[in-house]
C-alpha atoms as a PDB file:
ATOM      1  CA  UNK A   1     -12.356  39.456  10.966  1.00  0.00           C
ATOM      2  CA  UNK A   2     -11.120  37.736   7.954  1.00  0.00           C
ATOM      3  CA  UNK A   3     -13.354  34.644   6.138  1.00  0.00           C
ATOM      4  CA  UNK A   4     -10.864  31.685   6.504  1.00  0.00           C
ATOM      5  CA  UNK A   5      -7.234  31.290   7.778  1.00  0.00           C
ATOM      6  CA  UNK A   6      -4.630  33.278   5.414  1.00  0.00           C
ATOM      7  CA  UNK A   7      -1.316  31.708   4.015  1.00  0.00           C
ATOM      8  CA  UNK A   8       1.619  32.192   6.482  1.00  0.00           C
ATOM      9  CA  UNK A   9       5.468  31.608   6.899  1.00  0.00           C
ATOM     10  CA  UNK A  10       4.505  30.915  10.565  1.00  0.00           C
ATOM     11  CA  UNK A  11       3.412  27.387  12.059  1.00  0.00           C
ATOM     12  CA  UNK A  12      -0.190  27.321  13.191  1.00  0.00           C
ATOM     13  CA  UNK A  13      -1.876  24.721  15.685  1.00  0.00           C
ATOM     14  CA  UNK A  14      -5.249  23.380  13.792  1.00  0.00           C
ATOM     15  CA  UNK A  15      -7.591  25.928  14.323  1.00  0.00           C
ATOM     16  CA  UNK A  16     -10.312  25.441  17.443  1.00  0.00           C
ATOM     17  CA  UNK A  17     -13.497  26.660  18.255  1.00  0.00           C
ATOM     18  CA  UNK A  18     -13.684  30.020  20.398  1.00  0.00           C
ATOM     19  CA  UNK A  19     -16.287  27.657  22.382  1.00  0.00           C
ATOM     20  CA  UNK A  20     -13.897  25.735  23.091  1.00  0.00           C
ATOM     21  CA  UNK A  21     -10.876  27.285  24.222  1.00  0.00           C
ATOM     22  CA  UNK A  22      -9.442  26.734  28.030  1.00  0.00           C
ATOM     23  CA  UNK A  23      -9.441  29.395  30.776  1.00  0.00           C
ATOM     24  CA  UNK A  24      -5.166  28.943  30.131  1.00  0.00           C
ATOM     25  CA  UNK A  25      -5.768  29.817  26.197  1.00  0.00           C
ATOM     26  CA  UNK A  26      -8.462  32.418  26.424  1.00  0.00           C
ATOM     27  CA  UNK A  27      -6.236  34.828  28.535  1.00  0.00           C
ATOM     28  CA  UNK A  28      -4.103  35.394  24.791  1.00  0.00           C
ATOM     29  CA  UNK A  29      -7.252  36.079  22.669  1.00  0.00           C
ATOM     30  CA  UNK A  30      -7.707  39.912  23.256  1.00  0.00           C
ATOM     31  CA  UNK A  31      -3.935  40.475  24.846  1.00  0.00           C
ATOM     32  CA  UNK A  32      -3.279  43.742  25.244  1.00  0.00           C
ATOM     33  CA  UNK A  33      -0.638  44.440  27.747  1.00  0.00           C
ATOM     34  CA  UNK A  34       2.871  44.430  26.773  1.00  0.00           C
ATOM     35  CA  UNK A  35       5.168  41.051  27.588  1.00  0.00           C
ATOM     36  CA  UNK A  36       7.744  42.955  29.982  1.00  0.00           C
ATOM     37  CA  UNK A  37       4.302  43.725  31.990  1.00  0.00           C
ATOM     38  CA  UNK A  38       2.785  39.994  32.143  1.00  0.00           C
ATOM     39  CA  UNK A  39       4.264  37.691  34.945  1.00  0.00           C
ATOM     40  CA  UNK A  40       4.378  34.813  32.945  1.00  0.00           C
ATOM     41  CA  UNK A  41       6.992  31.431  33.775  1.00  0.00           C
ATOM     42  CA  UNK A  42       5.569  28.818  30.938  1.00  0.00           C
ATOM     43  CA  UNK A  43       7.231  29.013  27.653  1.00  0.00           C
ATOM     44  CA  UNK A  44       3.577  28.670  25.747  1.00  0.00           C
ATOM     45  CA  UNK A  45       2.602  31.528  27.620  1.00  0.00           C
ATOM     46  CA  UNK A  46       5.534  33.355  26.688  1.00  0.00           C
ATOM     47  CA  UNK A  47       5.236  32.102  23.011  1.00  0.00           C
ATOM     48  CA  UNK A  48       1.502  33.016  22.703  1.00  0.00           C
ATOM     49  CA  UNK A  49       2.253  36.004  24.695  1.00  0.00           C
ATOM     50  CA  UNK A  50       4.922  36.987  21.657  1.00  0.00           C
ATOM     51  CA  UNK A  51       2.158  35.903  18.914  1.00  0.00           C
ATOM     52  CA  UNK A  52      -1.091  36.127  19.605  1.00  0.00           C
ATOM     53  CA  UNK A  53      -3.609  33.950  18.097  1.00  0.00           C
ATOM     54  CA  UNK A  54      -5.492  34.837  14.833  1.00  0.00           C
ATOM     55  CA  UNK A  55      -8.836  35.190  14.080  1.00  0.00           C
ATOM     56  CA  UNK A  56     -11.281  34.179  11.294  1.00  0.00           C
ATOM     57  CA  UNK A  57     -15.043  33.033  10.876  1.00  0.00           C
ATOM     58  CA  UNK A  58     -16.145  30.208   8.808  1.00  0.00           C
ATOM     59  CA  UNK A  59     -19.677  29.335   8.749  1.00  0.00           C
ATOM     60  CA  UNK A  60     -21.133  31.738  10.990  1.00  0.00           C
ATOM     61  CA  UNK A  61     -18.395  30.859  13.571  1.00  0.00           C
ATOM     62  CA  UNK A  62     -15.326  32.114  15.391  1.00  0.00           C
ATOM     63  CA  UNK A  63     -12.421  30.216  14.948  1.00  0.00           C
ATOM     64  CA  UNK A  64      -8.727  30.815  16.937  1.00  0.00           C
ATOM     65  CA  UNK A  65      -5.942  29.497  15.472  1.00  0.00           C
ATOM     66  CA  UNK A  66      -2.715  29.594  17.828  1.00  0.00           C
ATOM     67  CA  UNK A  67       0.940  29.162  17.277  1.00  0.00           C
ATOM     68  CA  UNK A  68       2.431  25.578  17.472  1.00  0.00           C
ATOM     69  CA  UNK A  69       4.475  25.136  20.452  1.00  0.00           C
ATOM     70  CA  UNK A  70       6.439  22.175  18.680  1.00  0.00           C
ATOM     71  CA  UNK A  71       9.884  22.200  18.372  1.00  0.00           C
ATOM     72  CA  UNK A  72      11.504  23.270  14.567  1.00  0.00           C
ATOM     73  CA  UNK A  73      13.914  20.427  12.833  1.00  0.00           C
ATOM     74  CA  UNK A  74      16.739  21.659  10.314  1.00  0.00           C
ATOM     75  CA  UNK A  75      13.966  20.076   8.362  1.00  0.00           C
ATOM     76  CA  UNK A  76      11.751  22.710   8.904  1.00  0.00           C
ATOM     77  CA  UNK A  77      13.843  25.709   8.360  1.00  0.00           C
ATOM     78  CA  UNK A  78      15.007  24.336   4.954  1.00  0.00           C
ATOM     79  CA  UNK A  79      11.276  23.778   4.361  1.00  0.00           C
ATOM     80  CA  UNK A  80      10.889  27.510   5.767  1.00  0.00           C
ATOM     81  CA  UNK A  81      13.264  29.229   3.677  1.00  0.00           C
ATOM     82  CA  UNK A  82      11.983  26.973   0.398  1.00  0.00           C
ATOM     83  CA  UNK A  83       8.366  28.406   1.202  1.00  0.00           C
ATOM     84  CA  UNK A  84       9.789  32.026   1.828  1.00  0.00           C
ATOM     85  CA  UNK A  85      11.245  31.975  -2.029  1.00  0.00           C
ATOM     86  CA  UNK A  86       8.354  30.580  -3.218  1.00  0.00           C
ATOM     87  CA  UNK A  87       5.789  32.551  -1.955  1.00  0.00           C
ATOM     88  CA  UNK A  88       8.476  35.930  -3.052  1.00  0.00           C
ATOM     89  CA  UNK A  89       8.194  34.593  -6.592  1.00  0.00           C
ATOM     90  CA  UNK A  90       4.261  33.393  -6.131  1.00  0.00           C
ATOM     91  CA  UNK A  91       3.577  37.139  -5.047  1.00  0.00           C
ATOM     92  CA  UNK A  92       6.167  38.502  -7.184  1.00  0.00           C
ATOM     93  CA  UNK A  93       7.820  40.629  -4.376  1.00  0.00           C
ATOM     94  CA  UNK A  94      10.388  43.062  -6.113  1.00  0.00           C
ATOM     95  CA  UNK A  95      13.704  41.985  -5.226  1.00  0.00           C
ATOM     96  CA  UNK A  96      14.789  45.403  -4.791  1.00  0.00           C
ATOM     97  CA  UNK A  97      13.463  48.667  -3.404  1.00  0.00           C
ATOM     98  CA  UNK A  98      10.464  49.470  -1.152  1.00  0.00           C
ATOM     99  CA  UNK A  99       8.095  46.587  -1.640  1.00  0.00           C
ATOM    100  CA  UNK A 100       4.985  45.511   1.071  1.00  0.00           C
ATOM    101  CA  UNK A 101       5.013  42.098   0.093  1.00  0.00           C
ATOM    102  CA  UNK A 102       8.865  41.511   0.363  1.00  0.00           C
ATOM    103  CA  UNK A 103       8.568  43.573   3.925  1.00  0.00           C
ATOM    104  CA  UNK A 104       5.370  40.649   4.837  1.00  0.00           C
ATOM    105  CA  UNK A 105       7.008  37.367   3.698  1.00  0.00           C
ATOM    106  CA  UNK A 106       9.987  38.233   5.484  1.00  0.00           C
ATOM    107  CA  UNK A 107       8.604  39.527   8.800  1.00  0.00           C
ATOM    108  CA  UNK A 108       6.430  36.495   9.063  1.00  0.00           C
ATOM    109  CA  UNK A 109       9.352  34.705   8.326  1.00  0.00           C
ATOM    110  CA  UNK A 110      11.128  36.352  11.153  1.00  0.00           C
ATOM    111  CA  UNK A 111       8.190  35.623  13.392  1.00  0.00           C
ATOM    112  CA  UNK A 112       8.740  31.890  12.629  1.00  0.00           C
ATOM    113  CA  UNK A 113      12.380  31.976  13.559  1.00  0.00           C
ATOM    114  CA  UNK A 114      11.173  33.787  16.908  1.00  0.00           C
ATOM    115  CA  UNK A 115       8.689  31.225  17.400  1.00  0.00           C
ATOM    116  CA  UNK A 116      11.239  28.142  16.790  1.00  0.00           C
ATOM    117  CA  UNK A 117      13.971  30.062  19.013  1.00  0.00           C
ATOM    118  CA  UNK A 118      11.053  30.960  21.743  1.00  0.00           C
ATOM    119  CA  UNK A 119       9.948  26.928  21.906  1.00  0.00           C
ATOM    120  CA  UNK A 120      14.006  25.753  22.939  1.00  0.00           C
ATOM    121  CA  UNK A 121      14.906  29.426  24.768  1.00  0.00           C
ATOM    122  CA  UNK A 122      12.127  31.225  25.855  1.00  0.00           C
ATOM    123  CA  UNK A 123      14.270  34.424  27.322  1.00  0.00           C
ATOM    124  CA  UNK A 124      16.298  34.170  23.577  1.00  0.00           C
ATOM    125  CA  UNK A 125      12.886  34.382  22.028  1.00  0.00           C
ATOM    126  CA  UNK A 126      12.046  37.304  23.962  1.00  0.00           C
ATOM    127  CA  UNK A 127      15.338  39.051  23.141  1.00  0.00           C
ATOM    128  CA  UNK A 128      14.430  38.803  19.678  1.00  0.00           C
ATOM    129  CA  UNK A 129      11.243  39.586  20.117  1.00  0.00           C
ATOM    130  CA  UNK A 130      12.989  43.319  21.366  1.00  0.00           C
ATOM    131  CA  UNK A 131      15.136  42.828  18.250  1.00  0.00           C
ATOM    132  CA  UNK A 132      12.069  42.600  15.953  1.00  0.00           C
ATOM    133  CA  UNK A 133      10.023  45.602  17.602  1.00  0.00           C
ATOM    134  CA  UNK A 134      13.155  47.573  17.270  1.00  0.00           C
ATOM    135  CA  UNK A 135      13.626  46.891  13.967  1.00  0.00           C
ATOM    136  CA  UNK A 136       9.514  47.959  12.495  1.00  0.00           C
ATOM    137  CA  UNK A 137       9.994  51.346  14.757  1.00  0.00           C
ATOM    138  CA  UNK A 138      13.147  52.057  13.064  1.00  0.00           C
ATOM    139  CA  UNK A 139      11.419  50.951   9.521  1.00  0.00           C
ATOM    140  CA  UNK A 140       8.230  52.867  10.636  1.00  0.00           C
ATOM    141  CA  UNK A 141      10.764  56.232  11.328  1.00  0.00           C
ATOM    142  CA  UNK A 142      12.485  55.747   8.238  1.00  0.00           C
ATOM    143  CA  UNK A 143       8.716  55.530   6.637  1.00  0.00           C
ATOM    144  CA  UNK A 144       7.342  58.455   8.230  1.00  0.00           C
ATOM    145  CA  UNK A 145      10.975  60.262   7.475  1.00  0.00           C
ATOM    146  CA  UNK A 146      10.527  58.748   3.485  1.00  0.00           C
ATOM    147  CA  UNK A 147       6.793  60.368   3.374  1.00  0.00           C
ATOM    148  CA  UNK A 148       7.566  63.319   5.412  1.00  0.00           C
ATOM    149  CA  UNK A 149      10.277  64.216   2.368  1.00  0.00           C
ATOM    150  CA  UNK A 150       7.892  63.466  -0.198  1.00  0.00           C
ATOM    151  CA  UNK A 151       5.749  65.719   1.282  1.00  0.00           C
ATOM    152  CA  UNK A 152       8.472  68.384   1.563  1.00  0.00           C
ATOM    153  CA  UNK A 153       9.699  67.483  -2.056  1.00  0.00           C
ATOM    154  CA  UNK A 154       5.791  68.188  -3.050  1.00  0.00           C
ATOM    155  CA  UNK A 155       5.281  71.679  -1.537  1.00  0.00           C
ATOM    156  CA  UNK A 156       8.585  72.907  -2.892  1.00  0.00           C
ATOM    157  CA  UNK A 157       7.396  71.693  -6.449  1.00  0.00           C
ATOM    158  CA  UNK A 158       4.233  73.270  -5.871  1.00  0.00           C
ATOM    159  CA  UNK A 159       5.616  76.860  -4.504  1.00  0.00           C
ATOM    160  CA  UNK A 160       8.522  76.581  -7.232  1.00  0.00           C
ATOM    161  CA  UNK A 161       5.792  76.222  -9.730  1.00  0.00           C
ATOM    162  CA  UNK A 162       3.604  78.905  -8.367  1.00  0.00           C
ATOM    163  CA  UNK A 163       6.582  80.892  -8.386  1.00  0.00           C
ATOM    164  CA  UNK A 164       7.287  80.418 -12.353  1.00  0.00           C
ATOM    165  CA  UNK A 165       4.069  81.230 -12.767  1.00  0.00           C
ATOM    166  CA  UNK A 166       4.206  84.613 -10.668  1.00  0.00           C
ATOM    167  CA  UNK A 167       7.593  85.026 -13.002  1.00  0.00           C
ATOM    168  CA  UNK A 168       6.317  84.376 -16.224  1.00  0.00           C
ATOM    169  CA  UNK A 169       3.437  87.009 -15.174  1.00  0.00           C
ATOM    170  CA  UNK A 170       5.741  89.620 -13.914  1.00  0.00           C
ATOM    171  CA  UNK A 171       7.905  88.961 -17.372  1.00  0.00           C
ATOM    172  CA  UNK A 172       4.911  89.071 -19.457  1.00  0.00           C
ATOM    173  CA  UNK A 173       3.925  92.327 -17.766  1.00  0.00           C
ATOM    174  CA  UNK A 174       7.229  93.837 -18.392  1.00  0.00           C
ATOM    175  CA  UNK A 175       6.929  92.824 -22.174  1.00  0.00           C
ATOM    176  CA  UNK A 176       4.387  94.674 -22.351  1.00  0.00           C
ATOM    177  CA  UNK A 177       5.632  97.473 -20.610  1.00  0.00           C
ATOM    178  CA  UNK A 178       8.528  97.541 -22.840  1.00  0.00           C
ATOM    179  CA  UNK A 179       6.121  97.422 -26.195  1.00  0.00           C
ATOM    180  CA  UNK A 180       4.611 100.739 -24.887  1.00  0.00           C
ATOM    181  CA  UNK A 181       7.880 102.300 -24.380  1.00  0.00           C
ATOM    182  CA  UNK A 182       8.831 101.341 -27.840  1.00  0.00           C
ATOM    183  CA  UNK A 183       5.923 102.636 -29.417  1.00  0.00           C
ATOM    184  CA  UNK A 184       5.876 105.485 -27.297  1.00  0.00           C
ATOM    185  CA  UNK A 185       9.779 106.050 -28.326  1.00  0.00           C
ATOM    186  CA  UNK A 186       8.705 105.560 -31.925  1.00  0.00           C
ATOM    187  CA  UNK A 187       5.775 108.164 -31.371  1.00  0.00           C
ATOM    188  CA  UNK A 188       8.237 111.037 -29.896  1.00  0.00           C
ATOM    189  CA  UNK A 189      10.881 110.087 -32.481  1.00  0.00           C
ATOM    190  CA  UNK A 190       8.330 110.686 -35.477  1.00  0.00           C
ATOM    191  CA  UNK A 191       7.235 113.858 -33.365  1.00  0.00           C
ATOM    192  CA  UNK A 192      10.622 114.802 -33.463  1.00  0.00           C
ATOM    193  CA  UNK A 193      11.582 114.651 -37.193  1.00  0.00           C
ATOM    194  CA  UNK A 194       8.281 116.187 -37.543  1.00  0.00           C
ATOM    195  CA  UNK A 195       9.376 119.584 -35.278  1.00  0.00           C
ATOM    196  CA  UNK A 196      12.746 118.875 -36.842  1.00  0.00           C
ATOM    197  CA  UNK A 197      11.562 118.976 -40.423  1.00  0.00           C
ATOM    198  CA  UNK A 198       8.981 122.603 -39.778  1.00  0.00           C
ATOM    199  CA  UNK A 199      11.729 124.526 -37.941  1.00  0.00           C
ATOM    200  CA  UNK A 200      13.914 123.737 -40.877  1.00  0.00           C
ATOM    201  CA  UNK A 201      11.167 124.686 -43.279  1.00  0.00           C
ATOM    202  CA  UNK A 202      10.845 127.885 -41.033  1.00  0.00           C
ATOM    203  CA  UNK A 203      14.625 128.640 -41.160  1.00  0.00           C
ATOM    204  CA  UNK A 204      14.692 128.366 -44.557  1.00  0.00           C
ATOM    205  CA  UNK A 205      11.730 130.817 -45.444  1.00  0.00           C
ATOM    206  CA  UNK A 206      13.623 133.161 -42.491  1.00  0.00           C
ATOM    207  CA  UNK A 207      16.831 132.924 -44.075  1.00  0.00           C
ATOM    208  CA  UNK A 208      15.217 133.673 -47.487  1.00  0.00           C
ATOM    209  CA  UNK A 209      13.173 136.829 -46.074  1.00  0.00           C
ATOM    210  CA  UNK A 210      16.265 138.057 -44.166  1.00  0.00           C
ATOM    211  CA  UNK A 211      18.329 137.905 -47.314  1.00  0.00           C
ATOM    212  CA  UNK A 212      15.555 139.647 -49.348  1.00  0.00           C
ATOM    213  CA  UNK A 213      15.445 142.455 -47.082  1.00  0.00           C
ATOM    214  CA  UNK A 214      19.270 142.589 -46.991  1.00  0.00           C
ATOM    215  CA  UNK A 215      19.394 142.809 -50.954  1.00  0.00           C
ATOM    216  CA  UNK A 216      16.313 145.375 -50.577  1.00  0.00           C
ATOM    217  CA  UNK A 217      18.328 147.563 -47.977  1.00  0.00           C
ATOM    218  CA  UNK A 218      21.934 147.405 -49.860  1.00  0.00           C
ATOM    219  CA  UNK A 219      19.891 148.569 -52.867  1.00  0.00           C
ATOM    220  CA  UNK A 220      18.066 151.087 -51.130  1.00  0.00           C
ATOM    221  CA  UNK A 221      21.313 152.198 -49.929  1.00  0.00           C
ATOM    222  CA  UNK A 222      22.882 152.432 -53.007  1.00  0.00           C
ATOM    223  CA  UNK A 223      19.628 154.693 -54.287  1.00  0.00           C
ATOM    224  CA  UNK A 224      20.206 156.887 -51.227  1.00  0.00           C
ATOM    225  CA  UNK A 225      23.850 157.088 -51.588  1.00  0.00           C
ATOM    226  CA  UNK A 226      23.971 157.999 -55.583  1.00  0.00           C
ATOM    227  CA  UNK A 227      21.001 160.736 -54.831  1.00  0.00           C
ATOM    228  CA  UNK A 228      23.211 162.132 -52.013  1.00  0.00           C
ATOM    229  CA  UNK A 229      26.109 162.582 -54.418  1.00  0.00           C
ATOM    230  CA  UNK A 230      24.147 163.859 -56.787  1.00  0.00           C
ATOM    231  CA  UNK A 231      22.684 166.718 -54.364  1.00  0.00           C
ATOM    232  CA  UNK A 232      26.700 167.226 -52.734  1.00  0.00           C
ATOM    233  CA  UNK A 233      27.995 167.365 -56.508  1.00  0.00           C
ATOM    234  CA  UNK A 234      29.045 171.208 -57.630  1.00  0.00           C
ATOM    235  CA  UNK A 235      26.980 172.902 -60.422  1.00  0.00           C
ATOM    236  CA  UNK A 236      28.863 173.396 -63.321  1.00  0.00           C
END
């Protein structure tokens, strides 16, 4: 429980001892049930039914502060809607966007207006009382929706950036798998020119031999041929 009473847009009763509080009061203190389950005819039964009394300790005691049951003036919704753009501006709520403190002011705000609608019509207060509780579960889906995507947004990040990663791996493996084929292109290319330049060199000294031989074998030839002559030739 909180040390003192906090600021609020609603209107309060003075604040009373827990000691003291009637039988007809202390029924609201720990109210758990929901309205459409309570029997209830009086309109402060309703009204404390709708807002429930809050609770604070102040020198070592329990204090209940519940809602006033007095009527609202046009006075006091001026004065209501001066204190809500005070208190925005005290707080500085953001006048745009998602902001808690905007989302506080003006709930408690709407409580008020329930509680001054509740006092002159208590089945109009209840109505808007549906209203209300229709309007935080629709906030509170949106929310969950909101953070549910932000969530979703988070794990894609994550799994797109795990997946760069796994990328920039598999391209940095294939970088180097491309090196070694170069060099390894490079390596059969100089083997190549190497092969290229001995069978030349081989060809070359083959050619030379063969042509040596040929010049030995014409002139051989020739030898043979003039000695042949020489033996066919007549004696003079």
């Amino acid at each position: 429980m909180n040390k003192g009473p906090t600021a609020s847009l609603i209107k309060y009763d003075p604040p009373v001892l827990a000691s003291s509080i009637t039988d007809k009061r202390a029924k609201f203190v720990h109210q758990t049930e929901r309205l459409e389950d309570i029997r209830i005819t009086q309109t402060d039964d309703i009204l404390h039914t709708i807002l429930p009394p809050r609770v604070f300790t102040e020198d070592s005691n329990e204090w209940y502060q519940f809602v006033s049951p007095t009527p609202a003036t046009r006075l006091d919704v001026v004065n209501l809607q001066e204190r809500l753009d005070r208190l925005l501006k005290e707080r500085q709520a953001r006048e745009t966007g998602l902001c808690p403190i905007r989302e506080e002011l003006y709930g408690q705000a709407f409580d008020e207006l329930i509680r001054q609608v509740t006092v002159n019509c208590a089945e109009r207060g209840v109505l808007l009382l549906r209203v209300r509780d229709e309007m935080r579960m629709t906030s509170q889906a949106y929310q969950t929706l909101y953070e549910s995507a932000i969530a979703y947004g988070m794990r894609k990040t994550l799994q797109a950036e795990q997946g760069r990663k796994e990328l920039e791996g598999r391209l940095q493996q294939l970088e180097g798998e491309k090196e070694a084929a170069n060099r390894q292109v490079a390596e059969l290319k100089e083997k190549l020119e190497t092969l290229e330049a001995q069978e030349s060199e081989r060809r070359a000294v083959h050619e030379k031999k063969h042509a040596e031989e040929l010049v030995f074998l014409k002139k051989s030839n020739q030898q043979l041929k003039a000695q042949l002559e020489s033996v066919l030739a007549p004696s003079s």
